[in-house]
Protein backbone atom coordinates (compact mmCIF):
# COMPACT_ATOMS: atom_id res chain seq x y z
CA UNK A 1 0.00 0.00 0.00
CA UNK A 2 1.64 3.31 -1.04
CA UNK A 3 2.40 6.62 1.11
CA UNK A 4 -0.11 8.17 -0.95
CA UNK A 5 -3.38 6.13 0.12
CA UNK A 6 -2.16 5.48 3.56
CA UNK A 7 -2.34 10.00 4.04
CA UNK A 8 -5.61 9.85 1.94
CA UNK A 9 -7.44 7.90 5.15
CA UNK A 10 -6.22 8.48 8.35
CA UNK A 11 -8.36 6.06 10.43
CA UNK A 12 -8.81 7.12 13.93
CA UNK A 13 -9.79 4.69 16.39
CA UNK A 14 -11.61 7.36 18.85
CA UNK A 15 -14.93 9.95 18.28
CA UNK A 16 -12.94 12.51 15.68
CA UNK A 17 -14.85 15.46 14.14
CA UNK A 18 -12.75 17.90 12.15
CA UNK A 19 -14.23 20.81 11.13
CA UNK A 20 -11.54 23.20 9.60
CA UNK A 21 -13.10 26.50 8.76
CA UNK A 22 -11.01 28.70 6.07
CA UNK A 23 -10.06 32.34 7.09
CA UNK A 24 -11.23 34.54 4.41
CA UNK A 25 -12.39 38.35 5.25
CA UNK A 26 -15.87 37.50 3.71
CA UNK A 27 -18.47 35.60 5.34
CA UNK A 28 -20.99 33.64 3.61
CA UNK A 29 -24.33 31.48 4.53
CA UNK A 30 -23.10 27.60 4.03
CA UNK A 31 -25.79 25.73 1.73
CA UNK A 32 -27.95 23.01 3.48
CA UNK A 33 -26.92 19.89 1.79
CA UNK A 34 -29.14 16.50 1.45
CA UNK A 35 -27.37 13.75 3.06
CA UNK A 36 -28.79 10.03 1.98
CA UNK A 37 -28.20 6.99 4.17
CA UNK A 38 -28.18 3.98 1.60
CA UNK A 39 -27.94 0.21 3.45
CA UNK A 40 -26.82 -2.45 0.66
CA UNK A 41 -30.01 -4.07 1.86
CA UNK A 42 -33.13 -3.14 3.78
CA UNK A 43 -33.70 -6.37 5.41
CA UNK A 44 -30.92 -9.13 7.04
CA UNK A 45 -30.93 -12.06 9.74
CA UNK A 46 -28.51 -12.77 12.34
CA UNK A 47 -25.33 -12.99 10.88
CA UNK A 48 -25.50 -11.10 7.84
CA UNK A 49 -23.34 -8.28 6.93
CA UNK A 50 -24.91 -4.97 5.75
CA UNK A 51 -22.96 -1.99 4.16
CA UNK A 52 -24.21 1.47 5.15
CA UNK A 53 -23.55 3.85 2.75
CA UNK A 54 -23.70 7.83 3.00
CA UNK A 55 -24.29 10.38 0.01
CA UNK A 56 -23.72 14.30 -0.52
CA UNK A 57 -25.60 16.18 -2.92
CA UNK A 58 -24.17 19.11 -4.60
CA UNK A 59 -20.72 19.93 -3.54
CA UNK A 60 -19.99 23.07 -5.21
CA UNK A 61 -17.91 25.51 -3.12
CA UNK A 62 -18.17 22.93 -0.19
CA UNK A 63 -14.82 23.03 2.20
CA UNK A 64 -15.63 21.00 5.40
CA UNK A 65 -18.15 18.03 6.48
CA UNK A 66 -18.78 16.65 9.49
CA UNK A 67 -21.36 13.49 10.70
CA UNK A 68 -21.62 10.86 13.00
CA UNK A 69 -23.44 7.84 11.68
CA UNK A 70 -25.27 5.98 14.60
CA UNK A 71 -27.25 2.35 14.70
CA UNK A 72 -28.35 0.41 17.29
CA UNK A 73 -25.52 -1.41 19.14
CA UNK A 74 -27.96 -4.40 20.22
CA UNK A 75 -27.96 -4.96 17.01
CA UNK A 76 -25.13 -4.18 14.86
CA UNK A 77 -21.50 -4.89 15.57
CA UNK A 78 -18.77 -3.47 13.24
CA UNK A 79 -16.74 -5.62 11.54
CA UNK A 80 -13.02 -6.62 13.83
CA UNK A 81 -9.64 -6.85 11.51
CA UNK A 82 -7.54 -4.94 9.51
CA UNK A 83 -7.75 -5.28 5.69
CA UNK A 84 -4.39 -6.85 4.62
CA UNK A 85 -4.81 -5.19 1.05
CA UNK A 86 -5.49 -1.42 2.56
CA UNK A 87 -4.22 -1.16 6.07
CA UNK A 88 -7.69 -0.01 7.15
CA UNK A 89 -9.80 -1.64 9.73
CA UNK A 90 -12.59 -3.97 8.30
CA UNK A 91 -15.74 -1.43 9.01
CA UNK A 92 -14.73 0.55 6.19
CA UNK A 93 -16.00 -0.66 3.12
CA UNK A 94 -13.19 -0.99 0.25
CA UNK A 95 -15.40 -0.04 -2.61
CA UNK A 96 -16.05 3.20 -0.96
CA UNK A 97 -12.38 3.26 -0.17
CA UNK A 98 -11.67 2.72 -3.74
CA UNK A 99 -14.19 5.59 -4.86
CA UNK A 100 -12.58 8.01 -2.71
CA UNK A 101 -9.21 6.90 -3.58
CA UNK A 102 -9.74 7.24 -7.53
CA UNK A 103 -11.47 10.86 -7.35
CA UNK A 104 -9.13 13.96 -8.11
CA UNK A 105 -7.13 15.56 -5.68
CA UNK A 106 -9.58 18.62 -6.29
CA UNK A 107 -12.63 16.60 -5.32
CA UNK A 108 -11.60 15.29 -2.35
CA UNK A 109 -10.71 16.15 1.54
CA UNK A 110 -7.17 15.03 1.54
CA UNK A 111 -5.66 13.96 4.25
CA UNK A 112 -8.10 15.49 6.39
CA UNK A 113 -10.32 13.39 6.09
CA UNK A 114 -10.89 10.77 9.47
CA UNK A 115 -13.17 8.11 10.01
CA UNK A 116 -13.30 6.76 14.06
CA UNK A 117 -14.14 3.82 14.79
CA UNK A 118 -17.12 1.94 16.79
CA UNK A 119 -18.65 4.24 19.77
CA UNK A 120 -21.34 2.93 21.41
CA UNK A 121 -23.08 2.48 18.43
CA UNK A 122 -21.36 5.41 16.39
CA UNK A 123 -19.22 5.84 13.47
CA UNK A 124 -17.54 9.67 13.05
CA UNK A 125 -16.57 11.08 10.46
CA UNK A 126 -14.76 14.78 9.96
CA UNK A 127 -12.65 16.37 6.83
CA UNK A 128 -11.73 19.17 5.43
CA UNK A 129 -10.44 20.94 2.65
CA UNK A 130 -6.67 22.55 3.00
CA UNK A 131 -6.85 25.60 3.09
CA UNK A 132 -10.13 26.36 1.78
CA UNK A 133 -9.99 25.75 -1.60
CA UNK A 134 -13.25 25.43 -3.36
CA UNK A 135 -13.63 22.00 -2.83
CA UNK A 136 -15.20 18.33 -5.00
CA UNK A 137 -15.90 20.27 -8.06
CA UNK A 138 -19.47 19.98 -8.02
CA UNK A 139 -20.01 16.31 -7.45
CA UNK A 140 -23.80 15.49 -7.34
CA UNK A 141 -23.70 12.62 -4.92
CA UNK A 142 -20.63 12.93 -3.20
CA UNK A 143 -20.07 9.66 -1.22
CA UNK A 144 -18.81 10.25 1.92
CA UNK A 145 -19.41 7.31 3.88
CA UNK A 146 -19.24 3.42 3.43
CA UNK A 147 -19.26 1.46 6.55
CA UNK A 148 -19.71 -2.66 6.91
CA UNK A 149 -21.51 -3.92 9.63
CA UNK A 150 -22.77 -7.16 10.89
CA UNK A 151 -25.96 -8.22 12.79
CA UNK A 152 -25.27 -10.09 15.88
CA UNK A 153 -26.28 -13.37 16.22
CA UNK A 154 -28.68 -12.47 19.35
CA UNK A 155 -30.03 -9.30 17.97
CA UNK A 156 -33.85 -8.99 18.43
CA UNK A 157 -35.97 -9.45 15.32
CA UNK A 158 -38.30 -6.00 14.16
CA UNK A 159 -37.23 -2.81 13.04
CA UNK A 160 -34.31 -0.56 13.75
CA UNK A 161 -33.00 3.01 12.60
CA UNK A 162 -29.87 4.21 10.83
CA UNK A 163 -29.73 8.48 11.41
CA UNK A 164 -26.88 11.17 11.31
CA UNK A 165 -26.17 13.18 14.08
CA UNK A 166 -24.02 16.93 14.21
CA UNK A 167 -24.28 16.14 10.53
CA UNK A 168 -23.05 19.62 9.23
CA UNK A 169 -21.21 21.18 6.32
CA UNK A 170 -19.46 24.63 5.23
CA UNK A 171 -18.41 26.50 2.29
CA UNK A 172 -15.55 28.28 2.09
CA UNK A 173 -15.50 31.53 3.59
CA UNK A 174 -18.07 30.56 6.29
CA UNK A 175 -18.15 31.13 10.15
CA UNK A 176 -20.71 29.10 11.15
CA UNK A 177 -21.65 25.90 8.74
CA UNK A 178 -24.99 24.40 7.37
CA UNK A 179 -27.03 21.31 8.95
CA UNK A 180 -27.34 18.55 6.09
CA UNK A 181 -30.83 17.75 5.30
CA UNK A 182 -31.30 14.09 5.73
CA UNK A 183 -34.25 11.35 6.42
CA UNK A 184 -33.38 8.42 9.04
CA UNK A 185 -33.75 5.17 7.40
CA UNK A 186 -35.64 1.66 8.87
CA UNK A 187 -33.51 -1.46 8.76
CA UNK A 188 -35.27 -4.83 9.59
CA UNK A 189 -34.13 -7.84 11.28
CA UNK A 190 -35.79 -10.75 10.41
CA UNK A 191 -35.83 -14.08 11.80
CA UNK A 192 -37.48 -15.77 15.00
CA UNK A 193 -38.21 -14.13 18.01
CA UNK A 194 -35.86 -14.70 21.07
CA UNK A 195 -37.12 -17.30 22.79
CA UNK A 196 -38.75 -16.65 26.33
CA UNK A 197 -38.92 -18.93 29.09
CA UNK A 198 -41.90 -18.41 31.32
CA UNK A 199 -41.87 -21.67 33.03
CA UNK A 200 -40.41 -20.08 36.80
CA UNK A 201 -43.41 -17.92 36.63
CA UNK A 202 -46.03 -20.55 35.63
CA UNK A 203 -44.53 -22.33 38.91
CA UNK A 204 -44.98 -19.51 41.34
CA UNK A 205 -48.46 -18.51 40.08
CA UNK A 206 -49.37 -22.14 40.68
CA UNK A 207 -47.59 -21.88 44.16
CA UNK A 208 -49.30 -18.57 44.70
CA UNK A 209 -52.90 -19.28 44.15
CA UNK A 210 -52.42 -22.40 46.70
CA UNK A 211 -51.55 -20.15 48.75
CA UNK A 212 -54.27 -17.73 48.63
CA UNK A 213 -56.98 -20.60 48.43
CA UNK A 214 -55.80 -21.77 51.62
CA UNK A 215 -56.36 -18.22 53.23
CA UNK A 216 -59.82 -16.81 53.68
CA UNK A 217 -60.49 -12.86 53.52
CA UNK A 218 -61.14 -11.22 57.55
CA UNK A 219 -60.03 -10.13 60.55
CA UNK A 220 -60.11 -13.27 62.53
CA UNK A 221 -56.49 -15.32 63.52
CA UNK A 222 -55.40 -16.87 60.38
CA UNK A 223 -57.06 -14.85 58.11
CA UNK A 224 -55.76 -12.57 55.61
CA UNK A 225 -57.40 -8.76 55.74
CA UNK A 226 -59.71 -7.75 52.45
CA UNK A 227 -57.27 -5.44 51.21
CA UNK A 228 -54.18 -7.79 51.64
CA UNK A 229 -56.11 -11.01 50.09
CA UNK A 230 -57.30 -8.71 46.98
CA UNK A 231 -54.07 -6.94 46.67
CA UNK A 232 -52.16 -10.93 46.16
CA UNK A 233 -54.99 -11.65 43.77
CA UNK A 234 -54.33 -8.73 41.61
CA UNK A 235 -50.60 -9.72 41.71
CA UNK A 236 -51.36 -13.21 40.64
CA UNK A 237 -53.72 -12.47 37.59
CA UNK A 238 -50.87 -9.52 36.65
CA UNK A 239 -48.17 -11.79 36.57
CA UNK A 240 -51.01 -14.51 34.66
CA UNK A 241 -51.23 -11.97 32.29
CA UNK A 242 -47.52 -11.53 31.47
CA UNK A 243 -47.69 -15.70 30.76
CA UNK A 244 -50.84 -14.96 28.23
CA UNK A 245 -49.06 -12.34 26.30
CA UNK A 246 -47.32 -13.81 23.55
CA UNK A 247 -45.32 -10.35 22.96
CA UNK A 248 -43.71 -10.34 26.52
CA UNK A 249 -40.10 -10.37 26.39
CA UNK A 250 -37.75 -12.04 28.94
CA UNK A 251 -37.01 -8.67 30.68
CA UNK A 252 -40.74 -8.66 31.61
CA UNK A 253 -40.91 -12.06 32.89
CA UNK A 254 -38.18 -11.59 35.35
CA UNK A 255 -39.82 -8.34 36.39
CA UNK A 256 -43.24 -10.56 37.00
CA UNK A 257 -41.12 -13.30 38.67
CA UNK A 258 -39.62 -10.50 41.72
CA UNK A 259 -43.03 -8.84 41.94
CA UNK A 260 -45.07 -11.97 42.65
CA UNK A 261 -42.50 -12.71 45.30
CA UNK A 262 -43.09 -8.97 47.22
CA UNK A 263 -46.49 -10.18 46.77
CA UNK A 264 -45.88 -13.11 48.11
CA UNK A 265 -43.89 -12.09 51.06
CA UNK A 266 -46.50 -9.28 51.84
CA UNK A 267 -49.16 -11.42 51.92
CA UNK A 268 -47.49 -13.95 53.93
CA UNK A 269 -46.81 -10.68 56.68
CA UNK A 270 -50.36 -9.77 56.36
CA UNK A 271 -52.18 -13.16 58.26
CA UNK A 272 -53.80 -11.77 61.32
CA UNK A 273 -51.32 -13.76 64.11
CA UNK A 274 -52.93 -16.47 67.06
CA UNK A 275 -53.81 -14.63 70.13
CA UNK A 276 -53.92 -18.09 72.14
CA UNK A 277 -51.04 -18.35 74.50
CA UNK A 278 -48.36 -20.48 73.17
CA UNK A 279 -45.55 -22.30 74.62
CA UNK A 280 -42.24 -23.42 72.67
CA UNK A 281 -38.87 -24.75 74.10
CA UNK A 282 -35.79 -24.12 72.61
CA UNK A 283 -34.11 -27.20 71.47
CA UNK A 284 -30.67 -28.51 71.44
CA UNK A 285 -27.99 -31.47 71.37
CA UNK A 286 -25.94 -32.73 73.63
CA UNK A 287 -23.40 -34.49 74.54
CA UNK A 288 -23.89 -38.11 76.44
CA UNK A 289 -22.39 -37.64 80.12
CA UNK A 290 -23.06 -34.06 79.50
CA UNK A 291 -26.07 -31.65 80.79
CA UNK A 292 -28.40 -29.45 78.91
CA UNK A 293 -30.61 -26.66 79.51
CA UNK A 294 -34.04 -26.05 78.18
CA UNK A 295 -35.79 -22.59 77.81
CA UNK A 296 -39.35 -22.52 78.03
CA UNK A 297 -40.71 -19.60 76.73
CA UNK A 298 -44.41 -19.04 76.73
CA UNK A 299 -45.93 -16.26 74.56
CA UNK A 300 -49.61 -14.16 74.21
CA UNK A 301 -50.53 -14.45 77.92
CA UNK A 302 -52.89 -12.15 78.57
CA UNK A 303 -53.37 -9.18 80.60
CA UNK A 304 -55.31 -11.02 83.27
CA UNK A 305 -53.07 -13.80 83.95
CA UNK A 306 -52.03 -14.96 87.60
CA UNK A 307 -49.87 -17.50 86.38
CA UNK A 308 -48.51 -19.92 84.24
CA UNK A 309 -47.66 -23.78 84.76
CA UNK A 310 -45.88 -26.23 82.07
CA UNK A 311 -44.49 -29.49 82.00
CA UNK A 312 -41.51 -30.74 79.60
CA UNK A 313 -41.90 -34.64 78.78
CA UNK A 314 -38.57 -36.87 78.02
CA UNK A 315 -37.28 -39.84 77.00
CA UNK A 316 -35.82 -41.32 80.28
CA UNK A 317 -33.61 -43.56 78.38
């Protein structure tokens, strides 16, 4: 690969946005240009690889650009590697390279222009003209952009956006550039749903209505108060109706799996308590030739209470 193409692209592997603005004594009012975002195809599956392509219209007079291409990162990945033949990472499509590469020196950005790489689901791109000079000779559909990417292999199926962001231009002699005109386009990812396993929260709805049929609404010991016993039914047909609907996605199961539990738990803390008086002795082990202590502990007495007898039974042997 010669001097000459490696100073053409200088491929930077973080955000870069050059804007270089020409000092002339005149100001002018940059043009809005139409920027067009043109996929290879409109449609892929997981696996595929899609080129993105980006167009100028009407260059005349233009000096600087500046855009950052963005896509959805669940989605997309860009392509890892270097191309052997170039020197320039894989995410940069070769025909566009080869476009750029074979234009004049007067209808292109030089070595000014820089592509950076993958961003959280950006691509950036910056260049400028040296100096000023009137700049790409009025090309009609300047391309300015060709970028490979790949759909991941777990990337949801349904629709998803390409757009341009800061995407601005200038002329020469301007202070303040132009935003390009541009229209964001759909991309569709075909291919089956991700599957979604529902079968924790079929078990704890089963669990859960057990539990409530063994619980009768009221106020009395063992009973679960009106409000409490409705409020665990609610939960349970809620989370039923997460299982019924066919569009629910894995993020809202687990969200129906931890709020059946609070339900659960809640209702649980919500059964009115015994107010019989209740004994229970703390068990133990020991060892033989050894002695042990038992604590009695008797609870609920009430108010009136002169006193309290108990008995502990044990195996003599």
């Amino acid at each position: 690969m010669s001097k000459k193409i490696k100073s053409i692209f200088s491929i930077a592997l973080t955000v870069c946005m050059l804007f270089s603005m020409a000092a002339f004594n005149v100001s002018a009012a940059s043009v809005a240009r139409t920027a067009t975002i043109t996929p290879s195809v409109t449609e892929a599956e997981a696996g595929d690889t899609v080129i993105v392509n980006v167009f100028l219209s009407n260059t005349v007079n233009l000096t600087s650009i500046g855009y950052r291409l963005t896509y959805n990162p669940d989605v997309f990945e860009v392509a890892a590697g270097t191309n052997g033949d170039y020197g320039i990472p894989n995410y940069i499509d070769t025909n566009f390279f080869e476009y750029y590469d074979g234009l004049s020196s007067l209808k292109k950005f030089g070595g000014f222009l820089t592509i950076g790489g993958d961003t959280a689901g950006e691509i950036s791109v910056g260049g400028a003209r040296d100096n000023g000079i009137v700049a790409a000779q009025n090309l009609d559909n300047f391309q300015m952009g060709g970028f490979v990417l790949m759909v991941k292999a777990d990337a949801p199926a349904g629709d998803t956006t390409f757009s341009l962001i800061d995407a601005i231009t200038s002329d020469s002699g301007d202070e303040v550039g132009a935003n390009m005109i541009f229209t964001d386009v759909t991309f569709t990812v075909t291919g089956a749903a991700p599957t979604v396993d529902k079968s924790e929260l079929v078990a704890d709805i089963a669990e859960a209505t057990t539990l409530l049929n063994s619980k009768t609404a009221g106020d009395a010991e063992g009973q679960v108060p009106e409000d409490d016993w409705n409020l665990f039914d609610a939960a349970i047909d809620a989370a039923q109706d997460v299982v019924d609907n066919e569009a629910a996605t894995q993020g809202d199961v687990d969200n129906a799996v931890t709020a059946l539990a609070d339900a659960t738990d809640a209702f649980n803390a919500a059964v009115v308590p015994s107010t019989d008086p209740t004994i229970a002795i703390e068990s133990g082990t020991v060892a033989q030739g050894r002695t042990i202590t038992l604590k009695v502990t008797v609870s609920n007495i009430p108010a009136n209470t002169q006193g309290v007898a108990a008995g502990i039974a044990y195996d003599s042997t």
